[in-house]
PDB file of N, CA and C in Angstrom:
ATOM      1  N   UNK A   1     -21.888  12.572  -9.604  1.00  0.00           N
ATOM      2  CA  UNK A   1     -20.854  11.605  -9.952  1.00  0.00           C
ATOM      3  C   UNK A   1     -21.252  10.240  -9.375  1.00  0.00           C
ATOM      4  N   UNK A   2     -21.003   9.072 -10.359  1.00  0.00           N
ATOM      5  CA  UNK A   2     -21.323   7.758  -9.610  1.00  0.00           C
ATOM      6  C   UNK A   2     -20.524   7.458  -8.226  1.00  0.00           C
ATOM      7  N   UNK A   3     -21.184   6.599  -7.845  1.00  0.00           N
ATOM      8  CA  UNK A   3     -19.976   5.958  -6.645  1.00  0.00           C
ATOM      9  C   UNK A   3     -18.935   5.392  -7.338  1.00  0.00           C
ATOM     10  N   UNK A   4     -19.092   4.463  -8.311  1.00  0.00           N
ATOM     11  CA  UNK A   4     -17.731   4.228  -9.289  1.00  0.00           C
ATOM     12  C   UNK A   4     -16.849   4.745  -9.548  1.00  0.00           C
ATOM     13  N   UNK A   5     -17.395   5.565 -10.354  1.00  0.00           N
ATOM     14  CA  UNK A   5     -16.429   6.636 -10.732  1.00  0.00           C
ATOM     15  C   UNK A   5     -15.493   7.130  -9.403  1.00  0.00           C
ATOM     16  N   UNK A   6     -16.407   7.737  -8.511  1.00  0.00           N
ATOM     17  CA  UNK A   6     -15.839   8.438  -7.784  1.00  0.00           C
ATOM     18  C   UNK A   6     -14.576   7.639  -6.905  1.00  0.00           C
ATOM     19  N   UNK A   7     -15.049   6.328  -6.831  1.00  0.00           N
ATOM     20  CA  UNK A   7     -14.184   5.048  -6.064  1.00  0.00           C
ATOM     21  C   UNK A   7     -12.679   5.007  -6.662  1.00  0.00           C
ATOM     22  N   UNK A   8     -13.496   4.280  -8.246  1.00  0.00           N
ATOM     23  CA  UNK A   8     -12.057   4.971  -8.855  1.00  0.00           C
ATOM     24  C   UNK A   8     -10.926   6.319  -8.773  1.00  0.00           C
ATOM     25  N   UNK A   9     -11.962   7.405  -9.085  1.00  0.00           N
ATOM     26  CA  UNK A   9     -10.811   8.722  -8.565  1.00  0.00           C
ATOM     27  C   UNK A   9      -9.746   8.717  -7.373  1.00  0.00           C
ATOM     28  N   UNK A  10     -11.075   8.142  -6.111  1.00  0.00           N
ATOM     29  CA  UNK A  10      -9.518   8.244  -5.467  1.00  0.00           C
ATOM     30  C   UNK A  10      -9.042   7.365  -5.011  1.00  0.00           C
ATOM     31  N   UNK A  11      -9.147   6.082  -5.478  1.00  0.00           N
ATOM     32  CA  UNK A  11      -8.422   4.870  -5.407  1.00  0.00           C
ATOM     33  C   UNK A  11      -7.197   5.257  -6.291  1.00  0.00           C
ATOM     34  N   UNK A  12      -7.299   6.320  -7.692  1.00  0.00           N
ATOM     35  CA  UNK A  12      -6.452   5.880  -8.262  1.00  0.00           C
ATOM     36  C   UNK A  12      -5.926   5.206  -9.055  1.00  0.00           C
ATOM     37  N   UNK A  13      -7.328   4.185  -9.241  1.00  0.00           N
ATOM     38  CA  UNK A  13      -7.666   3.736 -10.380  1.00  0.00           C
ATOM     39  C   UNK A  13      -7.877   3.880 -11.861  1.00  0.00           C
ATOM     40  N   UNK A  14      -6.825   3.544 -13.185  1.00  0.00           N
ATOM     41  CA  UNK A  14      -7.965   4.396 -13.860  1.00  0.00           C
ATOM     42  C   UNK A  14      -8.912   3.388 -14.991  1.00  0.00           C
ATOM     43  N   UNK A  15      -9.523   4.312 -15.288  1.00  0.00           N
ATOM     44  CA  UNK A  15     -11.089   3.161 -16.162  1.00  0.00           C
ATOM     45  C   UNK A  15     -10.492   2.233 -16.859  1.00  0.00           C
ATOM     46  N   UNK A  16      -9.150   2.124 -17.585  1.00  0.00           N
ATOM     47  CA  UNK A  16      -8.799   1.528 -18.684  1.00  0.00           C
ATOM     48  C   UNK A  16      -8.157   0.313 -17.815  1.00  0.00           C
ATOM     49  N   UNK A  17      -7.827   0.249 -16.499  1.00  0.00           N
ATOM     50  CA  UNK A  17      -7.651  -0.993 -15.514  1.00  0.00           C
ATOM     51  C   UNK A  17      -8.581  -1.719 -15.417  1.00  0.00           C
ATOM     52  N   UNK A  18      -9.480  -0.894 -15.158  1.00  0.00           N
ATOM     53  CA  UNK A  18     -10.944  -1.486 -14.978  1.00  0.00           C
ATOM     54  C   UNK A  18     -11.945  -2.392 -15.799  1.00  0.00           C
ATOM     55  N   UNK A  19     -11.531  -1.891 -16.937  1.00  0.00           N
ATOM     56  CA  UNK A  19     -12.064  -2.405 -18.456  1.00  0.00           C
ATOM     57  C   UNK A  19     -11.311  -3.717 -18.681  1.00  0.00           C
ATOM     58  N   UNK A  20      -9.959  -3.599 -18.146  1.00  0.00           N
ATOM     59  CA  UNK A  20      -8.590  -4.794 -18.759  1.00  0.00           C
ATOM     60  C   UNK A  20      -9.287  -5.768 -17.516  1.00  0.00           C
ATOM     61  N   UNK A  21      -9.640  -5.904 -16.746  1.00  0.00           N
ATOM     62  CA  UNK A  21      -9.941  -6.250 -15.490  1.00  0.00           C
ATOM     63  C   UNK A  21     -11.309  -7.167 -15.715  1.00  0.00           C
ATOM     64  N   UNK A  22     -12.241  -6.364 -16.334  1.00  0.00           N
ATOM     65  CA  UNK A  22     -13.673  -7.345 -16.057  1.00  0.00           C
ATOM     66  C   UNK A  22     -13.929  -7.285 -17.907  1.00  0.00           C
ATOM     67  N   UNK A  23     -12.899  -7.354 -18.570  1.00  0.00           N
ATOM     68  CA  UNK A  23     -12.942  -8.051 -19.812  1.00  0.00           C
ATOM     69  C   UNK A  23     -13.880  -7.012 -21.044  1.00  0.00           C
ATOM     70  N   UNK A  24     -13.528  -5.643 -20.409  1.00  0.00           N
ATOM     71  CA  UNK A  24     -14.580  -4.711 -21.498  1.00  0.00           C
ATOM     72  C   UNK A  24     -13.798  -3.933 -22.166  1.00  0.00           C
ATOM     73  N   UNK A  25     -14.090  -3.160 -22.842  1.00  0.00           N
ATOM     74  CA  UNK A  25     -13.879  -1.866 -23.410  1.00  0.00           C
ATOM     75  C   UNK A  25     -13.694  -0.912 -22.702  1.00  0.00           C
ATOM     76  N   UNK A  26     -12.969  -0.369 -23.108  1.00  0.00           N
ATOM     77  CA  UNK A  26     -12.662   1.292 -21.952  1.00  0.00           C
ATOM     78  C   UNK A  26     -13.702   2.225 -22.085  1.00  0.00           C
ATOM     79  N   UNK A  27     -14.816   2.409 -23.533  1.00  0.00           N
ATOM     80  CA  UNK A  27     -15.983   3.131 -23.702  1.00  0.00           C
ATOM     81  C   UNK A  27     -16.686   2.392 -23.055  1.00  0.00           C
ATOM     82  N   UNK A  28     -16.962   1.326 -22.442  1.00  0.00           N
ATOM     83  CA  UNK A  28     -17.799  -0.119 -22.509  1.00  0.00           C
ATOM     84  C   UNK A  28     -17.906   0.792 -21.027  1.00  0.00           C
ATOM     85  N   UNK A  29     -16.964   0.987 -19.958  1.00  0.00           N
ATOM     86  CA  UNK A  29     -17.075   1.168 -18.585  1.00  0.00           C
ATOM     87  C   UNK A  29     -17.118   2.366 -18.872  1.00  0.00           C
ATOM     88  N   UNK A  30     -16.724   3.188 -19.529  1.00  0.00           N
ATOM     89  CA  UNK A  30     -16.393   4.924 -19.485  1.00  0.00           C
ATOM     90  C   UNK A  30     -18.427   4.830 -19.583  1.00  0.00           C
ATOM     91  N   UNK A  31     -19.237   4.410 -20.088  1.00  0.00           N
ATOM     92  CA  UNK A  31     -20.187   4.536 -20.300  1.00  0.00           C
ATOM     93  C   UNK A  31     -21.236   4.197 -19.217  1.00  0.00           C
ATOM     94  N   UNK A  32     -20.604   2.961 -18.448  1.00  0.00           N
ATOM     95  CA  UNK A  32     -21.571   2.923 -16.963  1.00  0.00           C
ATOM     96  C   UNK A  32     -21.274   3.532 -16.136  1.00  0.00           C
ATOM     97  N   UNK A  33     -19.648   3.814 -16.116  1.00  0.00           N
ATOM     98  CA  UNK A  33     -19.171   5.074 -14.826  1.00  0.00           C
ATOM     99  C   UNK A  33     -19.972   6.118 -15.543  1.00  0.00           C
ATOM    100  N   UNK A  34     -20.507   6.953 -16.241  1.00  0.00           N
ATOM    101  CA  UNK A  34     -21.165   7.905 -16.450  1.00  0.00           C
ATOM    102  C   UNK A  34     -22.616   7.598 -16.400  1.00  0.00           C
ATOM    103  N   UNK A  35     -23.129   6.489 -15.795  1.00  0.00           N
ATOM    104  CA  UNK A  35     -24.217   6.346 -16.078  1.00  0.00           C
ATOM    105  C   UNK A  35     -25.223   6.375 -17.220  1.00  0.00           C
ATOM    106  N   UNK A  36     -24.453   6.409 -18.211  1.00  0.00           N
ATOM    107  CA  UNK A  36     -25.516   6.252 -20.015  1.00  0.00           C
ATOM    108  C   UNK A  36     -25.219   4.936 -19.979  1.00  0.00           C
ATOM    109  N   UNK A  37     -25.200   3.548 -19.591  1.00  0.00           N
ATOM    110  CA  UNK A  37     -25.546   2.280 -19.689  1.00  0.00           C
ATOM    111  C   UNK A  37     -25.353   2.005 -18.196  1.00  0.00           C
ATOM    112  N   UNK A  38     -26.438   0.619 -17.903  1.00  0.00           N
ATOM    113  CA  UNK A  38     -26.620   0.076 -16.044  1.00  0.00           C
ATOM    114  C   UNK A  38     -25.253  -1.031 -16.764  1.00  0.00           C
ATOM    115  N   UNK A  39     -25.421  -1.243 -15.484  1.00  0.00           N
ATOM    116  CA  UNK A  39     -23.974  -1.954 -14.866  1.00  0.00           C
ATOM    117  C   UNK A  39     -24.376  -3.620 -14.818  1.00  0.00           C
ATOM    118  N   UNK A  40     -24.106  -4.716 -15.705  1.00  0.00           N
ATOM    119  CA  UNK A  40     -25.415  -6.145 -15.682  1.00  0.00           C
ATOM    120  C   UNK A  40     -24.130  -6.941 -14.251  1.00  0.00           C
ATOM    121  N   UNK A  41     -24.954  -7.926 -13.971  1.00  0.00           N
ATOM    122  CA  UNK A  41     -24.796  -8.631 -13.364  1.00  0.00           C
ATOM    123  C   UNK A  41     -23.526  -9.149 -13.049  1.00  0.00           C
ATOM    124  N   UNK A  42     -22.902  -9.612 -14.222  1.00  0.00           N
ATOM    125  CA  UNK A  42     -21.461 -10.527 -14.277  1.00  0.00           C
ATOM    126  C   UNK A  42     -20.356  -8.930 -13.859  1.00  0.00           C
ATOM    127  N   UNK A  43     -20.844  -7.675 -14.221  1.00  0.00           N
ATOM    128  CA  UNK A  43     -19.634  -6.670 -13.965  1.00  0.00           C
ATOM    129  C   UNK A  43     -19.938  -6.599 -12.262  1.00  0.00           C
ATOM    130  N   UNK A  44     -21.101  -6.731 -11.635  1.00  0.00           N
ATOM    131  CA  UNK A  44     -20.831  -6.807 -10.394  1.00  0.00           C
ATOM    132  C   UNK A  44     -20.165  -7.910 -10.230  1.00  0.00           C
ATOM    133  N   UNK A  45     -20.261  -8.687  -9.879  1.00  0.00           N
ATOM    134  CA  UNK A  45     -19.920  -9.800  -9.474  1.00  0.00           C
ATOM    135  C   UNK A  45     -18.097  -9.956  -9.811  1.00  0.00           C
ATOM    136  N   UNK A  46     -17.720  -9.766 -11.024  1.00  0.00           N
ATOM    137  CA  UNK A  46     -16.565  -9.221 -11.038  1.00  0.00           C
ATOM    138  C   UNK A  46     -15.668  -8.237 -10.285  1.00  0.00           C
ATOM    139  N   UNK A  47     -16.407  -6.857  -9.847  1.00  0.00           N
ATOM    140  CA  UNK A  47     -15.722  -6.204  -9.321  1.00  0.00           C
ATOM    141  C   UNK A  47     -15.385  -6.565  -7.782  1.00  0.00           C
ATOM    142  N   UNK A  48     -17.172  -7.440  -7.295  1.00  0.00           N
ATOM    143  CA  UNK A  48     -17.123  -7.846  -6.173  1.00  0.00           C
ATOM    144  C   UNK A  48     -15.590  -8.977  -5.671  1.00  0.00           C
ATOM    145  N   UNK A  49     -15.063  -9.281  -6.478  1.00  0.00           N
ATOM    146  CA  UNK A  49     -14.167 -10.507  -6.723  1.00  0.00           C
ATOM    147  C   UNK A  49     -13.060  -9.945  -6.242  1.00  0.00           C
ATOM    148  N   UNK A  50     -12.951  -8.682  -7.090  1.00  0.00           N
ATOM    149  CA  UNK A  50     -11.588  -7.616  -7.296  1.00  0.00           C
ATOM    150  C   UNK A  50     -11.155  -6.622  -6.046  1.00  0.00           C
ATOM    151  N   UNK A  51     -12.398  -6.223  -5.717  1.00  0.00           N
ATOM    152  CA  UNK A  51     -12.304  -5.169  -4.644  1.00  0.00           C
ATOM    153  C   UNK A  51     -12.799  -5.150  -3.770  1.00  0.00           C
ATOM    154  N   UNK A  52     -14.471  -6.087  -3.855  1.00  0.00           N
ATOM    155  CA  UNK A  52     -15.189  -6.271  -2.274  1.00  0.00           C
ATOM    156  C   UNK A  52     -16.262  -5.436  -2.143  1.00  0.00           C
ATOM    157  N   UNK A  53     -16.741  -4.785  -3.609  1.00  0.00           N
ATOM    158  CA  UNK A  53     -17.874  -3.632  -3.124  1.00  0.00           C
ATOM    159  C   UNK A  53     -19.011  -4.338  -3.588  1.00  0.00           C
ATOM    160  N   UNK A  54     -20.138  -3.844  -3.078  1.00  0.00           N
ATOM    161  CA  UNK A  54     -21.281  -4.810  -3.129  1.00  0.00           C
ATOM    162  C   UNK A  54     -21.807  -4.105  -4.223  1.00  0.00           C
ATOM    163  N   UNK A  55     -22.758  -4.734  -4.736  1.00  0.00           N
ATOM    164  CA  UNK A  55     -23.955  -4.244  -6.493  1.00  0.00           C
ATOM    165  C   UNK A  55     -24.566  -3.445  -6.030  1.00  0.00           C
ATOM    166  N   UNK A  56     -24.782  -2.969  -4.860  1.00  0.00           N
ATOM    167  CA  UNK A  56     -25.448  -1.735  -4.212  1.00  0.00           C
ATOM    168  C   UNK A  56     -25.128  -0.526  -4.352  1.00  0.00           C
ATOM    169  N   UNK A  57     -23.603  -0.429  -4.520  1.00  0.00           N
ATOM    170  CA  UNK A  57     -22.343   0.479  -4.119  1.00  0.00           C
ATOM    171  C   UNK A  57     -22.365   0.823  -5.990  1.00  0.00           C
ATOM    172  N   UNK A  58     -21.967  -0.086  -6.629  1.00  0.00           N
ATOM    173  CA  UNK A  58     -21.600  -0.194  -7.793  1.00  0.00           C
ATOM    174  C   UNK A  58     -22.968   0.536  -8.656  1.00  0.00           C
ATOM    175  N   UNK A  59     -23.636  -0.294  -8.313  1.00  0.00           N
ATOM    176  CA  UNK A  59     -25.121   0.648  -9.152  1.00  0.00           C
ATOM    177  C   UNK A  59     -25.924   1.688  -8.564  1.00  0.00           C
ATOM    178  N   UNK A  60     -25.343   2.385  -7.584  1.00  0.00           N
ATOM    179  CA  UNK A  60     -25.567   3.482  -7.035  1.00  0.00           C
ATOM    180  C   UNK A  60     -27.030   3.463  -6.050  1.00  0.00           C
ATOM    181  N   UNK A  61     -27.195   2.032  -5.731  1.00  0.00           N
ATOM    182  CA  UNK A  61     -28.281   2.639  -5.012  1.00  0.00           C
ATOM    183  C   UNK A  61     -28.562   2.297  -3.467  1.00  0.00           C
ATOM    184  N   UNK A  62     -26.964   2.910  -2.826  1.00  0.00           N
ATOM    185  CA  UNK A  62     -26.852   3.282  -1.896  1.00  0.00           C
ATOM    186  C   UNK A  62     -26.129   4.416  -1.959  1.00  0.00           C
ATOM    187  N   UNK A  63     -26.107   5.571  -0.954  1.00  0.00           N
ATOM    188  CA  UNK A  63     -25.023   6.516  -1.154  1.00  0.00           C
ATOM    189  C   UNK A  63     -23.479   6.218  -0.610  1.00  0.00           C
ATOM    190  N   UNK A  64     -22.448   6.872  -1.390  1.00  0.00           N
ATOM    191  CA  UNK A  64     -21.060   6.712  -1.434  1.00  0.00           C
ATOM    192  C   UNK A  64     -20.668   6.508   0.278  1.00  0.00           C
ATOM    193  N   UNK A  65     -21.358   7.099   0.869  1.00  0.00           N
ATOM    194  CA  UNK A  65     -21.064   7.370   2.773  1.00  0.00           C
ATOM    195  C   UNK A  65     -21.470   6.382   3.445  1.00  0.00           C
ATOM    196  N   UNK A  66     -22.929   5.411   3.130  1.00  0.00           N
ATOM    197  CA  UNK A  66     -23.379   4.276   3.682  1.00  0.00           C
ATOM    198  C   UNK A  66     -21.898   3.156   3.292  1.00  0.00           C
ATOM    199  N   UNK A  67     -21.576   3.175   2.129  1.00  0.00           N
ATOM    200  CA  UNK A  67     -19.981   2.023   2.001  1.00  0.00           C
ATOM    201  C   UNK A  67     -18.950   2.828   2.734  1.00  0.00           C
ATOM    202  N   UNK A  68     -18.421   4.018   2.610  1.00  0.00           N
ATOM    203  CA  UNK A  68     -17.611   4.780   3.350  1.00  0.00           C
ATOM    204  C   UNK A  68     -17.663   5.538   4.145  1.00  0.00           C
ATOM    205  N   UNK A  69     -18.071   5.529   5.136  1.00  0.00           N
ATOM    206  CA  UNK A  69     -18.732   6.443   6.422  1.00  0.00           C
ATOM    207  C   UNK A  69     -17.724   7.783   6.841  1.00  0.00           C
ATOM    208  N   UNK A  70     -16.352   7.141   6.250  1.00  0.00           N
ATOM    209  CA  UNK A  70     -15.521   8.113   6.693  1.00  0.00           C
ATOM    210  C   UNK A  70     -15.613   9.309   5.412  1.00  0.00           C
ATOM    211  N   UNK A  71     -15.938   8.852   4.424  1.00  0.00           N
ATOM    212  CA  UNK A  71     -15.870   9.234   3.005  1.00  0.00           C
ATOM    213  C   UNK A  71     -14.326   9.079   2.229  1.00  0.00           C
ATOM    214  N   UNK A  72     -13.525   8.274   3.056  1.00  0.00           N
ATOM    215  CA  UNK A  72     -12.403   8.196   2.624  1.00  0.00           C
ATOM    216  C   UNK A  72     -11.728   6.495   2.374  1.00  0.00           C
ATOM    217  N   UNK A  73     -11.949   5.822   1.324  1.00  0.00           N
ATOM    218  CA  UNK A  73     -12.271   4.469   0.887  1.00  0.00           C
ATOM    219  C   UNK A  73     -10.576   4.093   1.558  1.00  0.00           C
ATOM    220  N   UNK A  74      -9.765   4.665   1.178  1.00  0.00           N
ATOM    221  CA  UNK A  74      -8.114   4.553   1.906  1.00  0.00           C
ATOM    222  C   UNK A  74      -7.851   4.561   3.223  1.00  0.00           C
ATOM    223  N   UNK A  75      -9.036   5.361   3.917  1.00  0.00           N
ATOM    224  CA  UNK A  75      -8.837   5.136   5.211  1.00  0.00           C
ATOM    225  C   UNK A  75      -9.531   3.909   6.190  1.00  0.00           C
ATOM    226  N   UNK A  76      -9.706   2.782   5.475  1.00  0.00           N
ATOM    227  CA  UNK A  76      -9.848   1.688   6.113  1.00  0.00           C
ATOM    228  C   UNK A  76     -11.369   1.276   7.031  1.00  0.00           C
ATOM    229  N   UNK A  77     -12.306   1.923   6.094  1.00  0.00           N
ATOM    230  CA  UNK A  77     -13.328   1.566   6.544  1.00  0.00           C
ATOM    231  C   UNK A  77     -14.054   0.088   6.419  1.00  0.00           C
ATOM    232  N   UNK A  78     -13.663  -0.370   5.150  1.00  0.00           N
ATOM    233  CA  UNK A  78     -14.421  -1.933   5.014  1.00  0.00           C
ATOM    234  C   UNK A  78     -12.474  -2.688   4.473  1.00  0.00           C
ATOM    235  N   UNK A  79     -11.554  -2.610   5.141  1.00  0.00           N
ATOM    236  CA  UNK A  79     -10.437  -2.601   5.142  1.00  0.00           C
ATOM    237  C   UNK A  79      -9.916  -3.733   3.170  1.00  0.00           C
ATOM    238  N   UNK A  80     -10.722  -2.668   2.230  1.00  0.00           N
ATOM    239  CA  UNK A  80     -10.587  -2.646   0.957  1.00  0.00           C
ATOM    240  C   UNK A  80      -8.726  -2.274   0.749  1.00  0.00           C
ATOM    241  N   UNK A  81      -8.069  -1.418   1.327  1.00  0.00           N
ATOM    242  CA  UNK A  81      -6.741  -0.924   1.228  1.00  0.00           C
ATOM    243  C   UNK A  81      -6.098  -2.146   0.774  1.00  0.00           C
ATOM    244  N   UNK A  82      -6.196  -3.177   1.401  1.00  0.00           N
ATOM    245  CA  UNK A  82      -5.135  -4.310   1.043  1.00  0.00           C
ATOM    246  C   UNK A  82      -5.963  -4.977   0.036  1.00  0.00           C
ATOM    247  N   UNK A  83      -7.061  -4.882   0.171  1.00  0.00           N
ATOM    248  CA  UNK A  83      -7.612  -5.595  -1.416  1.00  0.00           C
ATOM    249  C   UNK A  83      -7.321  -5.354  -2.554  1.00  0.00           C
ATOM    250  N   UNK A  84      -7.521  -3.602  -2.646  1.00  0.00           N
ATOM    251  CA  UNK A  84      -7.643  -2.880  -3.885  1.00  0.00           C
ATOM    252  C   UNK A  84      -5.921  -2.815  -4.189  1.00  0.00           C
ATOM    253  N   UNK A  85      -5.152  -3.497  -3.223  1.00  0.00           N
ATOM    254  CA  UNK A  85      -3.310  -3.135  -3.837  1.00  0.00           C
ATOM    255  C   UNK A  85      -3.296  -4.351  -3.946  1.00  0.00           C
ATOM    256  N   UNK A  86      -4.059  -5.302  -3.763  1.00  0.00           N
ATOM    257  CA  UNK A  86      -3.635  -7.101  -3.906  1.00  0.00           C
ATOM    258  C   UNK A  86      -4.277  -7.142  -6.058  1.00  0.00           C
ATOM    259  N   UNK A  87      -5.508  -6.377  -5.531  1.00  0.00           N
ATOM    260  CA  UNK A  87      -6.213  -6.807  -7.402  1.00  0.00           C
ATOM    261  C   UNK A  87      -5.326  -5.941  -8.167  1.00  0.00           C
ATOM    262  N   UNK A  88      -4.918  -4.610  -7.815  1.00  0.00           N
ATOM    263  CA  UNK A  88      -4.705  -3.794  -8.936  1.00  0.00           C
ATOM    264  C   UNK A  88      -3.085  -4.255  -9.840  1.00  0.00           C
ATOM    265  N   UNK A  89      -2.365  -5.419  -8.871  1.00  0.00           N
ATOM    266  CA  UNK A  89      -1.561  -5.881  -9.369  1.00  0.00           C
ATOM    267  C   UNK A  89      -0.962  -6.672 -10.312  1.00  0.00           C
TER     268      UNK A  89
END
């Protein structure tokens, strides 16, 4: 599973926010959260805006535990909690 994806799951998020959010299609992201299309530039930079995760995180090439050590994105490791309830609004 991507880190995306998975961010989303338990953020709680769902893809079709995500899509309304950085101006795509809901197949458009359903397709990079599954990894059958990379993730370009402007969608990082977007999400970076929204939530604070770096193009590292987003295009998987760090693992999910190096951004969340706790493995639990809610429990206030890069203190995203108040971010991700400030954007999703």
């Amino acid at each position: 599973m991507s880190n995306m994806k998975r961010w989303l799951r338990e953020m709680g998020i769902p893809s079709s926010q995500l899509a309304v959010q950085t101006n795509q299609s809901r197949s458009s992201i359903t397709q990079k959260l599954n990894r059958k299309t990379e993730w370009q530039r402007r969608d990082c930079l977007r999400i970076r805006e929204l939530y604070g995760l770096s193009s590292d995180f987003i295009q998987d090439l760090i693992p999910y535990e190096m951004e969340f050590p706790s493995g639990n994105p809610r429990g206030g490791d890069a203190a995203l909690s108040s971010l991700c309830g400030r954007a999703a609004r």
